[in-house]
C-alpha atoms as a PDB file:
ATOM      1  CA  UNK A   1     -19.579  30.235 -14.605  1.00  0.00           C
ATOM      2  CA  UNK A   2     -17.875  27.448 -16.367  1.00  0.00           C
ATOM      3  CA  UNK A   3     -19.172  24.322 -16.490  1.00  0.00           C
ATOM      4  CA  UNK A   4     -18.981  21.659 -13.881  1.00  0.00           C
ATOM      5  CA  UNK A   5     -18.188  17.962 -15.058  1.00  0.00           C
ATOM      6  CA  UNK A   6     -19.125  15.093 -12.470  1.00  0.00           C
ATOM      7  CA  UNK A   7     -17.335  12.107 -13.298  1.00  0.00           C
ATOM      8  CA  UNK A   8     -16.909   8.274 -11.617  1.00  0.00           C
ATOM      9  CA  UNK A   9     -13.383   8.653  -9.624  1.00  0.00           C
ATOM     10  CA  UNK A  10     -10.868   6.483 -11.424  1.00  0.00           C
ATOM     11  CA  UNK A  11      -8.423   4.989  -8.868  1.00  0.00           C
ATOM     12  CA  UNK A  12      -5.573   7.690 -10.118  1.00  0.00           C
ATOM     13  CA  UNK A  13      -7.679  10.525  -8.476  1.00  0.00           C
ATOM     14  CA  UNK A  14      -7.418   8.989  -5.169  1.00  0.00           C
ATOM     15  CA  UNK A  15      -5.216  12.095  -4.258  1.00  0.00           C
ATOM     16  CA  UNK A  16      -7.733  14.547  -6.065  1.00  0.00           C
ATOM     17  CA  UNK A  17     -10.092  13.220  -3.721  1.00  0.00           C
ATOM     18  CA  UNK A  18      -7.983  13.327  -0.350  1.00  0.00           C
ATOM     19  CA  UNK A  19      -7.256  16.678  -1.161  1.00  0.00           C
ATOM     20  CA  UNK A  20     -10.605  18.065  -1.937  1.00  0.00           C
ATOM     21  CA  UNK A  21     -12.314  16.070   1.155  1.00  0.00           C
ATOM     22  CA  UNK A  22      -9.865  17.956   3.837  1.00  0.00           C
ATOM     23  CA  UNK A  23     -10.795  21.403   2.066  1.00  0.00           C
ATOM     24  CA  UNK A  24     -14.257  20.977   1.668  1.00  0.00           C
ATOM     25  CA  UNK A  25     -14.140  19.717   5.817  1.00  0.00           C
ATOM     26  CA  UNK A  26     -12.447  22.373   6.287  1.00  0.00           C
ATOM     27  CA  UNK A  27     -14.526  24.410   4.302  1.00  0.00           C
ATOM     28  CA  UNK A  28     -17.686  23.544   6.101  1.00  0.00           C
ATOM     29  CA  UNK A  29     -16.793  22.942   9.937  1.00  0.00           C
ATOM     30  CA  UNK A  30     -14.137  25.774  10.386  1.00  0.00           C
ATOM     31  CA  UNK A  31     -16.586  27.607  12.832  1.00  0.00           C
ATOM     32  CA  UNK A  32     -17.673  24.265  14.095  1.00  0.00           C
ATOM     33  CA  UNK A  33     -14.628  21.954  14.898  1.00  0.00           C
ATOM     34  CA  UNK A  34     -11.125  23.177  16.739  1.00  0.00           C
ATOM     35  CA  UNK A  35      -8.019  23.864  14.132  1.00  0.00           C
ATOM     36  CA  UNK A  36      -5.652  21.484  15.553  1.00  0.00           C
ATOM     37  CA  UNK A  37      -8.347  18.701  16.157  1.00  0.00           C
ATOM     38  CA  UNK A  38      -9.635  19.256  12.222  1.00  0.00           C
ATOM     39  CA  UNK A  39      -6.286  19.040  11.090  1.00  0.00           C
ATOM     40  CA  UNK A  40      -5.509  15.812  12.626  1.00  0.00           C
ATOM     41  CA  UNK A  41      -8.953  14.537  11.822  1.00  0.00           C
ATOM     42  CA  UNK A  42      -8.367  15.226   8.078  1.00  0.00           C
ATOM     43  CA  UNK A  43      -4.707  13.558   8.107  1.00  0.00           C
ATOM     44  CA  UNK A  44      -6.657  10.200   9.392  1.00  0.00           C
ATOM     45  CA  UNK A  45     -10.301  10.189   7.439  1.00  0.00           C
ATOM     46  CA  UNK A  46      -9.032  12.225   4.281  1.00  0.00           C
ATOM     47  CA  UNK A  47      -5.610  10.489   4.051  1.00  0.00           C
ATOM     48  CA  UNK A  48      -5.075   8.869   0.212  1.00  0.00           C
ATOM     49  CA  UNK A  49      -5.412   5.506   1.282  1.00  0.00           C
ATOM     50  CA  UNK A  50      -9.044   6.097   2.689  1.00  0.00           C
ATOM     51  CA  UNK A  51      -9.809   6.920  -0.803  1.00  0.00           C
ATOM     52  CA  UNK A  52      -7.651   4.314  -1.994  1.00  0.00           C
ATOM     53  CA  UNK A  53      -9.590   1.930  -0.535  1.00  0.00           C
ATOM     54  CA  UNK A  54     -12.486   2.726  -1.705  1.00  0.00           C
ATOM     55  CA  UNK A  55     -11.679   3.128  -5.571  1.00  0.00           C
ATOM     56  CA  UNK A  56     -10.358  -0.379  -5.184  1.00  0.00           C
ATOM     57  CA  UNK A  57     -13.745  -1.367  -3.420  1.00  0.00           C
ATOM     58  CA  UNK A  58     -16.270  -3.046  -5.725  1.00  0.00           C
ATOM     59  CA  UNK A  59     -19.083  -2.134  -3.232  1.00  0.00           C
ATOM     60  CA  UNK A  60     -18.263   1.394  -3.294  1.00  0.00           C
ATOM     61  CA  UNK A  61     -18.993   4.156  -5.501  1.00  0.00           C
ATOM     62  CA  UNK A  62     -16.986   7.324  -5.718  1.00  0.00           C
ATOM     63  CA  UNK A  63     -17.802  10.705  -7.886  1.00  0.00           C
ATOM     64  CA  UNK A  64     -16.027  13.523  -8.470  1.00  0.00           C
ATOM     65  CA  UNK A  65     -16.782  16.999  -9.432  1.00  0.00           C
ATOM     66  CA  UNK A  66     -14.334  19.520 -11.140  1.00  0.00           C
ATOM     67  CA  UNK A  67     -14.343  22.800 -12.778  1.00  0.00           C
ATOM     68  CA  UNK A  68     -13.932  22.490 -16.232  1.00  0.00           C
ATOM     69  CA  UNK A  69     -12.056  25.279 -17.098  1.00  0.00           C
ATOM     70  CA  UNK A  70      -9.042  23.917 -14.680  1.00  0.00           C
ATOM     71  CA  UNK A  71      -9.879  20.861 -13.595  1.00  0.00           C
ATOM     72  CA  UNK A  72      -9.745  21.494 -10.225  1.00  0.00           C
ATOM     73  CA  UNK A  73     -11.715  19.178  -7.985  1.00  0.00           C
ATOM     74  CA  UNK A  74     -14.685  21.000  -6.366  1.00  0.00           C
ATOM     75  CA  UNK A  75     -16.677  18.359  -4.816  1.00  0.00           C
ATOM     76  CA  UNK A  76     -17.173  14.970  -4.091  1.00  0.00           C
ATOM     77  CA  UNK A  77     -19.576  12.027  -3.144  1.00  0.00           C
ATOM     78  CA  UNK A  78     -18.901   8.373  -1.639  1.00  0.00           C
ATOM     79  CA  UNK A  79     -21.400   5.406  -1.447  1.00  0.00           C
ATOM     80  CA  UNK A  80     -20.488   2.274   0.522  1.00  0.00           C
ATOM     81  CA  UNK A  81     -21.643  -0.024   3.083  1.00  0.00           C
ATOM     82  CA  UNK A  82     -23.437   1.160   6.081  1.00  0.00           C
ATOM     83  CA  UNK A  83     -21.342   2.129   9.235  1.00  0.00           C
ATOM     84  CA  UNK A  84     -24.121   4.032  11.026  1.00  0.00           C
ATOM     85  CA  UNK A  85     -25.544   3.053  14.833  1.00  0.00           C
ATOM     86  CA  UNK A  86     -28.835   1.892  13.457  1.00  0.00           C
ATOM     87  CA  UNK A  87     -30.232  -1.171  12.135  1.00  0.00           C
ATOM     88  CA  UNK A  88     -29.283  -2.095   8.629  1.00  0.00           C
ATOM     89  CA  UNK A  89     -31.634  -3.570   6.258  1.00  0.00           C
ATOM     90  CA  UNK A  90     -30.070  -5.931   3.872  1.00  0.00           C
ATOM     91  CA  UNK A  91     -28.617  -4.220   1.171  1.00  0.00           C
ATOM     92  CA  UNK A  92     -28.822  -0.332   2.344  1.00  0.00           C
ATOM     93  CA  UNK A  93     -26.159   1.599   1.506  1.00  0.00           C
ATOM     94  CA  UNK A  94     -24.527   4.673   2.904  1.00  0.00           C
ATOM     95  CA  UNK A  95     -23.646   8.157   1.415  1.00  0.00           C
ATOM     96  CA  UNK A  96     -20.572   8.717   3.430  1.00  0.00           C
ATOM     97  CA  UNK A  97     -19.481  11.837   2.164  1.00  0.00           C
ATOM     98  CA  UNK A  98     -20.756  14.425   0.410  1.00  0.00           C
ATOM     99  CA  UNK A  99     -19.328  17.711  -0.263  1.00  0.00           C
ATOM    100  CA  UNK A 100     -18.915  20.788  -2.799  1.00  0.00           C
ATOM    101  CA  UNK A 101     -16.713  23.993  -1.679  1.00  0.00           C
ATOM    102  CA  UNK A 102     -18.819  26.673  -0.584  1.00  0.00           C
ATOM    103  CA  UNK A 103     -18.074  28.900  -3.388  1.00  0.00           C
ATOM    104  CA  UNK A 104     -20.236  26.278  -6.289  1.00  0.00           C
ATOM    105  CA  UNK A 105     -22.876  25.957  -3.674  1.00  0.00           C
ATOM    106  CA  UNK A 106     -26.130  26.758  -5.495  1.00  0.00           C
ATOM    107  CA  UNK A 107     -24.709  25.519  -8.817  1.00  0.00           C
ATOM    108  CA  UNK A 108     -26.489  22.023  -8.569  1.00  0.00           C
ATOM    109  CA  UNK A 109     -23.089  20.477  -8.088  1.00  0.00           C
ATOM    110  CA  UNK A 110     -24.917  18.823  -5.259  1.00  0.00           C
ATOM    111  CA  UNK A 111     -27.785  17.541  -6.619  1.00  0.00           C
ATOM    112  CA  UNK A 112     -25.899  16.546  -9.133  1.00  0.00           C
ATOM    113  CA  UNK A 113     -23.549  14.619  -6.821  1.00  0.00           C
ATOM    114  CA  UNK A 114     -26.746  13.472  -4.646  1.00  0.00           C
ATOM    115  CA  UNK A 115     -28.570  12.149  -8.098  1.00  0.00           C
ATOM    116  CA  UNK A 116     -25.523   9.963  -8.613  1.00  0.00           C
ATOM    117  CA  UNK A 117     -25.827   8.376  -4.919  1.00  0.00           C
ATOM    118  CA  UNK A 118     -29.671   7.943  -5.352  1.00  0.00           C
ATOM    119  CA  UNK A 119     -29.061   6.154  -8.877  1.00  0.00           C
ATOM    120  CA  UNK A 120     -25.920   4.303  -8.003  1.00  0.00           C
ATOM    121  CA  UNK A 121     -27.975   2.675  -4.581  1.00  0.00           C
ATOM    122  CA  UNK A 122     -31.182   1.898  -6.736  1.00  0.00           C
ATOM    123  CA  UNK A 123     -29.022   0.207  -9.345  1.00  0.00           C
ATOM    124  CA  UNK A 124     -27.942  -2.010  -6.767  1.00  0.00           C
ATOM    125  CA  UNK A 125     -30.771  -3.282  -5.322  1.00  0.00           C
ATOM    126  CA  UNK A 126     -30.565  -0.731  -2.096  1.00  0.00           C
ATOM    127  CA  UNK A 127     -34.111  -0.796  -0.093  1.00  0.00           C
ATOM    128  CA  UNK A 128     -32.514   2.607   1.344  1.00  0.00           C
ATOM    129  CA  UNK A 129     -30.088   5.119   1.011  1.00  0.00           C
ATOM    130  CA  UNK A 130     -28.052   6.445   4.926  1.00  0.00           C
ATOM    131  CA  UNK A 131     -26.293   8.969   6.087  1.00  0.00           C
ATOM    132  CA  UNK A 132     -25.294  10.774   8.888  1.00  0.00           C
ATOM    133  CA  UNK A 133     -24.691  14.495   9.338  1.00  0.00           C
ATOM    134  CA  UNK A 134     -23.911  16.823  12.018  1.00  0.00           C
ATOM    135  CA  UNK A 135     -27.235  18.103  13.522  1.00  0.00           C
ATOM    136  CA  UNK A 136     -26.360  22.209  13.474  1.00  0.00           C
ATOM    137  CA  UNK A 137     -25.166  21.716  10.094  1.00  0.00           C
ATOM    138  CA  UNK A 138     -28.284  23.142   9.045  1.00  0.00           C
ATOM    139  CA  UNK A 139     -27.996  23.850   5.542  1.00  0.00           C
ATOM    140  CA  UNK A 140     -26.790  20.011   4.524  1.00  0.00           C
ATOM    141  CA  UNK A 141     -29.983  18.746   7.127  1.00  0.00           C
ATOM    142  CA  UNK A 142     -32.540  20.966   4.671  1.00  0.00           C
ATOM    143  CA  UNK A 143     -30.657  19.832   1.277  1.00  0.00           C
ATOM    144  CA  UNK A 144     -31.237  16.109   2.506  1.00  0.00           C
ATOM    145  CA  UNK A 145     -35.072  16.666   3.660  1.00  0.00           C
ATOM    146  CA  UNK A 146     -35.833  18.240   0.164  1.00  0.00           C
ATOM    147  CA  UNK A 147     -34.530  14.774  -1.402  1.00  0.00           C
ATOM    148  CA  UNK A 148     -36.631  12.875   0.735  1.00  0.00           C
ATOM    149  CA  UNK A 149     -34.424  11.634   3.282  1.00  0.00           C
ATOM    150  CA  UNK A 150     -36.019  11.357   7.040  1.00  0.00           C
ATOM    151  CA  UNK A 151     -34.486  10.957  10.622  1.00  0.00           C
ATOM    152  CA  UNK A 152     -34.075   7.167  11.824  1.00  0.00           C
ATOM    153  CA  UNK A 153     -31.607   7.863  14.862  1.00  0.00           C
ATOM    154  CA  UNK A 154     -28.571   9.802  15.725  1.00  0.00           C
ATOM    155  CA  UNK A 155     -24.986   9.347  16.660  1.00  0.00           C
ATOM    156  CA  UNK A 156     -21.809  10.636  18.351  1.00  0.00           C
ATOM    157  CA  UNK A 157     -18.897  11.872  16.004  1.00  0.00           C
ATOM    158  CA  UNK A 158     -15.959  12.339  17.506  1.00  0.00           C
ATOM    159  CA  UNK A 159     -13.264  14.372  16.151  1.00  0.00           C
ATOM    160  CA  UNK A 160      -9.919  15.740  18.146  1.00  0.00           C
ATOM    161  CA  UNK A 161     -11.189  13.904  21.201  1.00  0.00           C
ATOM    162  CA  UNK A 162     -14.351  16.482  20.928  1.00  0.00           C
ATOM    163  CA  UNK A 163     -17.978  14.348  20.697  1.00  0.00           C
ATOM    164  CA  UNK A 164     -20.540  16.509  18.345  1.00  0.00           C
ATOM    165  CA  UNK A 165     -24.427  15.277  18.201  1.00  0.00           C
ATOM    166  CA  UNK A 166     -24.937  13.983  14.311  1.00  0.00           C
ATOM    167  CA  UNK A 167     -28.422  12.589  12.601  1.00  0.00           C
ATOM    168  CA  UNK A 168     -28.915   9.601  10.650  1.00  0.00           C
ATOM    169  CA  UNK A 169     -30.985   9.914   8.089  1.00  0.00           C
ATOM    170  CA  UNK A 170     -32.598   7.475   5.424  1.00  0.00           C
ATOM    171  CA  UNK A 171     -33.992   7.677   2.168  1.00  0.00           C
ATOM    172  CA  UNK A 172     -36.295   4.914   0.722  1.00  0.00           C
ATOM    173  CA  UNK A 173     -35.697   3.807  -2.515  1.00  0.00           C
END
């Protein structure tokens, strides 16, 4: 396979980004989450000025994974401030999203992608590194308890008007 580069998001790829977060959504809940209610969810949370705003955010961090030989975007990763129903310490900091397409799992696109979070929130000071996943998602709850990361409380997500039973998790750094 061609190599995969993983690069800091610049704020022109904020439509790169909007279009790989609603496939890799897509990608990873279609058996999960209702068409019509996923495709409305991914026109709010995946819409260019999501990503927009967080380019233009100093106290977020944004990667981006492609496939060389095109340049498509593959994958994806987003550190910002903590929005998660548990109590923050000062300074943690949240891996909101991240994602790779199906097809480069097992590449290391996503420990590649997860190094970058774990780095970026160190270099800031972060005593620990959240995030919140859906609980039957059981392959993303195994990737983040091999890099350490433990259950501190859970959550409801809503999507379509649908409420699904997610996990926070935390990593100390």
């Amino acid at each position: 396979m061609t190599e995969i580069t993983l690069r800091p998001a610049r704020p022109d790829d904020a439509e790169r980004l909007a279009h790989i977060g609603v496939a890799t959504f897509i990608d990873s809940y279609t058996f999960d989450i209702d068409g019509a209610a996923m495709v409305a969810h991914c026109t709010r949370q995946h819409a260019r000025s999501v990503y927009e705003a967080w380019l233009a955010d100093p106290a977020a961090s944004v990667w981006l994974a492609e496939y060389a030989a095109t340049g498509a975007p593959i994958g994806y990763a987003v550190n910002c401030p903590p929005d998660l129903p548990v109590a923050p310490e000062p300074g943690d900091i949240e891996l909101k999203r991240i994602y790779v397409l199906s097809r480069f799992h097992g590449t290391g696109t996503g420990e590649r992608l997860m190094r970058a979070a774990l780095e970026d929130a160190a270099a800031r000071g972060a005593p620990r590194l959240l995030l919140g996943t859906y609980q039957d998602n059981r392959r993303a709850v195994a990737f983040y308890t091999r890099h350490g990361f433990e259950l501190i409380g859970t959550r409801k997500f809503e999507v379509g008007g649908t409420f699904y039973d997610d996990i926070v998790m935390a990593k100390r750094l």
